[in-house]
Protein backbone atom coordinates (compact mmCIF):
# COMPACT_ATOMS: atom_id res chain seq x y z
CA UNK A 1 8.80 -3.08 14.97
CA UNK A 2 10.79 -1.19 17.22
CA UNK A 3 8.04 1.04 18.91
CA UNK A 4 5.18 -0.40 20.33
CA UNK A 5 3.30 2.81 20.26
CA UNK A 6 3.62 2.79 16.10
CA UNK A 7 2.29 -0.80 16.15
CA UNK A 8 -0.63 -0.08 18.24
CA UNK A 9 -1.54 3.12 16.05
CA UNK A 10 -1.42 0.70 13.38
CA UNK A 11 -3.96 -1.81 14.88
CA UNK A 12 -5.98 1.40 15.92
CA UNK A 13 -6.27 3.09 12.18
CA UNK A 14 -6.98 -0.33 10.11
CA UNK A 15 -9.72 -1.38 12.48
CA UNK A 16 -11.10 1.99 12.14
CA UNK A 17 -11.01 1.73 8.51
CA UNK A 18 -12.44 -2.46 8.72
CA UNK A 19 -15.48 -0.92 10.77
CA UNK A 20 -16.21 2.40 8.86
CA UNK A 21 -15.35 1.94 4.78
CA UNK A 22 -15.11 -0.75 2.47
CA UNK A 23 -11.59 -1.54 3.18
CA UNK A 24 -12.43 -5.13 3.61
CA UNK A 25 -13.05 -5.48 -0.04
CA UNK A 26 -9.30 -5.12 -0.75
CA UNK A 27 -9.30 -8.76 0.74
CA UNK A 28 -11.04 -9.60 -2.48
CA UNK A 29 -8.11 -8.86 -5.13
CA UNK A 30 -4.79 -9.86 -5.62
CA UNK A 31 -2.05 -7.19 -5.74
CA UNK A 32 1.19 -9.75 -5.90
CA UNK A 33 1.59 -13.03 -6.56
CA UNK A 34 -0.61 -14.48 -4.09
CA UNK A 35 -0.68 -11.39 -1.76
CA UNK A 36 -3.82 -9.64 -1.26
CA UNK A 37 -4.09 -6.22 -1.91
CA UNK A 38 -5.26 -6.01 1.67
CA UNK A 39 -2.21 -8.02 3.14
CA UNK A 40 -0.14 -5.79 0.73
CA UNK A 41 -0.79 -2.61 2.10
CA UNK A 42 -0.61 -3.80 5.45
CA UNK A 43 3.03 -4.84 4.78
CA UNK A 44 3.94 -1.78 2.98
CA UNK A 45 2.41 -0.16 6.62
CA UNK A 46 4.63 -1.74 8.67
CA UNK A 47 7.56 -1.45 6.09
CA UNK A 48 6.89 1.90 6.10
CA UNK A 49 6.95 3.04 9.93
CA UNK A 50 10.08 0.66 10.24
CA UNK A 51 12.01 2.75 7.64
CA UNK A 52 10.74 5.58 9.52
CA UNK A 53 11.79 4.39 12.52
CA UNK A 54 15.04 3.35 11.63
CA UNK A 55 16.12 6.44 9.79
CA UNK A 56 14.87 8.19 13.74
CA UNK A 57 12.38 10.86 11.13
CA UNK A 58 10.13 12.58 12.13
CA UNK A 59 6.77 12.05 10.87
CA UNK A 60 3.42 12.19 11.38
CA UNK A 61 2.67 8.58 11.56
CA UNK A 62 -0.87 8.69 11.70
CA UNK A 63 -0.95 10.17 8.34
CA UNK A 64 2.05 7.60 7.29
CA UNK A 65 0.33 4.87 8.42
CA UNK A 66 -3.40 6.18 7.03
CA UNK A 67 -1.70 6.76 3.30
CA UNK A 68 0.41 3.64 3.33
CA UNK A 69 -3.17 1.28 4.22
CA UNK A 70 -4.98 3.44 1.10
CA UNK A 71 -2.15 4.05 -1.34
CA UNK A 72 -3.91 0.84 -3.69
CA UNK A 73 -7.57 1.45 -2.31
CA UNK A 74 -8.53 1.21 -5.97
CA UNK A 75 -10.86 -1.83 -5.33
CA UNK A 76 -10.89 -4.02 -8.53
CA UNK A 77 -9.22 -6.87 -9.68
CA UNK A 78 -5.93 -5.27 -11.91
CA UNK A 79 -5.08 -8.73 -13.38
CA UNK A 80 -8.63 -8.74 -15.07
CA UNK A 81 -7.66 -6.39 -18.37
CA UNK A 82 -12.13 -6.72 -19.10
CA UNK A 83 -12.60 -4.29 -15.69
CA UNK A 84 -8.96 -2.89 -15.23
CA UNK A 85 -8.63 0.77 -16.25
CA UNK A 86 -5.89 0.77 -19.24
CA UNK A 87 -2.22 1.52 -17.98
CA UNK A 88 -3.42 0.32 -14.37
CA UNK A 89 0.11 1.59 -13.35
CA UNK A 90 -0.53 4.97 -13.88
CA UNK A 91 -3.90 5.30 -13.10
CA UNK A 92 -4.64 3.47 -10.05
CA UNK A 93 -2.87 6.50 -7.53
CA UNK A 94 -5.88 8.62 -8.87
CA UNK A 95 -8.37 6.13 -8.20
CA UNK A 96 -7.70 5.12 -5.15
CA UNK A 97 -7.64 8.81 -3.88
CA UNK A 98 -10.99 9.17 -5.17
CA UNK A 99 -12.28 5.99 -3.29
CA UNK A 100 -11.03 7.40 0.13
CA UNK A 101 -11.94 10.71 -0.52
CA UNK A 102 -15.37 9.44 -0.82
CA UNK A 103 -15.45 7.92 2.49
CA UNK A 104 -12.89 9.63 4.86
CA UNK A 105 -11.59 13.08 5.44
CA UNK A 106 -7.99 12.85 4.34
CA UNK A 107 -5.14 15.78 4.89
CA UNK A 108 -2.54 16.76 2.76
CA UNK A 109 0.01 14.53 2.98
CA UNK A 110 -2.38 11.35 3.10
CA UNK A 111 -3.50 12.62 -0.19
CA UNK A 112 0.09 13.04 -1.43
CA UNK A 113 0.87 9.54 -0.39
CA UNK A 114 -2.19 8.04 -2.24
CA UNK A 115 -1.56 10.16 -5.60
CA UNK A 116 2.56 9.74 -5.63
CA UNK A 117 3.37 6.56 -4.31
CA UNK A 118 3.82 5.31 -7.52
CA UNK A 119 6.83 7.83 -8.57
CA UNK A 120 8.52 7.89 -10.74
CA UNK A 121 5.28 6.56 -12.93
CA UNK A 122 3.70 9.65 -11.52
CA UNK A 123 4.79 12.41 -12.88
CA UNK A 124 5.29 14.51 -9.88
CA UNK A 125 7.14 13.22 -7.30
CA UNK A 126 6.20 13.55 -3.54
CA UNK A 127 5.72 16.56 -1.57
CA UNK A 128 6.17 15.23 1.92
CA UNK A 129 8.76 12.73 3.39
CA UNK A 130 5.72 10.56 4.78
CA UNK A 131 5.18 10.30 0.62
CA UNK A 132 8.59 9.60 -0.05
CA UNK A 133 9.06 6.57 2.74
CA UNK A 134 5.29 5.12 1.81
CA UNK A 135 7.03 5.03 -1.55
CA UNK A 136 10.18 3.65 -1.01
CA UNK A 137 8.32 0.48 1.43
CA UNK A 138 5.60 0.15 -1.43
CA UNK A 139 8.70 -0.99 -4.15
CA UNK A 140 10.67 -2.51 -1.30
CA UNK A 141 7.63 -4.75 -0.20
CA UNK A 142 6.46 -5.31 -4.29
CA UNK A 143 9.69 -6.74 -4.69
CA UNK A 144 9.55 -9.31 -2.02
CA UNK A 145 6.06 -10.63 -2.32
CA UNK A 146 6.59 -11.08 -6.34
CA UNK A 147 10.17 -12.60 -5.53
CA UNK A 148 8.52 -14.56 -3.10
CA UNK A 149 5.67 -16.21 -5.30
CA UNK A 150 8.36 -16.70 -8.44
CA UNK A 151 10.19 -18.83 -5.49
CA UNK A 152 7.58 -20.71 -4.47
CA UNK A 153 6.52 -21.52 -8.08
CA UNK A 154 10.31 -22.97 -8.70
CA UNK A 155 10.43 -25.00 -6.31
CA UNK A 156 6.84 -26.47 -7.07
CA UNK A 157 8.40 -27.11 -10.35
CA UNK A 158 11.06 -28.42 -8.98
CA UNK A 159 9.48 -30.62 -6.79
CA UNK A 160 7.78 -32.78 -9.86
CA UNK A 161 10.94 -33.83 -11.30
């Protein structure tokens, strides 16, 4: 990460949310792969203020960084289709809003980033460009942790022969 001061907001907003929600929970389910929905949206964080950075926008990055560590605060286990809401997909954006809603005060374009970030799926796409980047890392870093496991899995496989 380019700036420090991005990197340090970062460490400042997740271990406000460690200390004051249940944010540690998301430690408990898988998002990708073997990627924890809590290392997930910690990657999609950093993804996220790097594409920021590196297209010089300008954005709030407290609210960047706040949506990007709730956009899959939905806190169950998607892969289990017993407790998973139907179409998990589409519904998850809605949920997790509600979760952090619950416990923190969230502004407008947090919200937007929670509810959208799974455009097109959504049908609305984002309102703000802190939406549209949290969106863009989320797919970016969903690709490489699934890529990532399917490797690893290969070359298990391909280890026993």
């Amino acid at each position: 990460m380019k700036n420090y001061n991005s990197e340090r907001r970062l460490k400042i907003i997740l271990k406000n949310l460690n200390e004051n929600t249940r944010f540690l929970e998301t430690k408990n389910f898988i998002q990708h792969g073997d990627t924890s929905v809590y290392e997930h949206v910690i990657n999609v964080s950093y993804m996220a203020i790097e594409i920021a950075e590196s297209l010089n926008l300008n954005v709030d990055y407290d609210s960047l960084i706040r949506g990007a560590l709730l956009h899959d605060y939905f806190l169950y286990d998607w892969h289990d289709k017993k407790t998973r809401p139907m179409l998990h997909g589409f519904y998850h954006p809605g949920i997790a809003l509600l979760n952090a809603k619950k416990e923190l005060s969230l502004n407008e374009i947090e919200e937007d980033i929670i509810k959208k970030h799974m455009f097109p799926l959504t049908l609305f796409p984002p309102k703000y460009k802190e939406a549209w980047v949290v969106t863009l890392a989320d797919k970016i870093v969903a690709t490489k942790e699934t890529k990532s496991t399917i490797f690893r899995k290969k070359v298990k496989v391909g280890a026993n022969i």
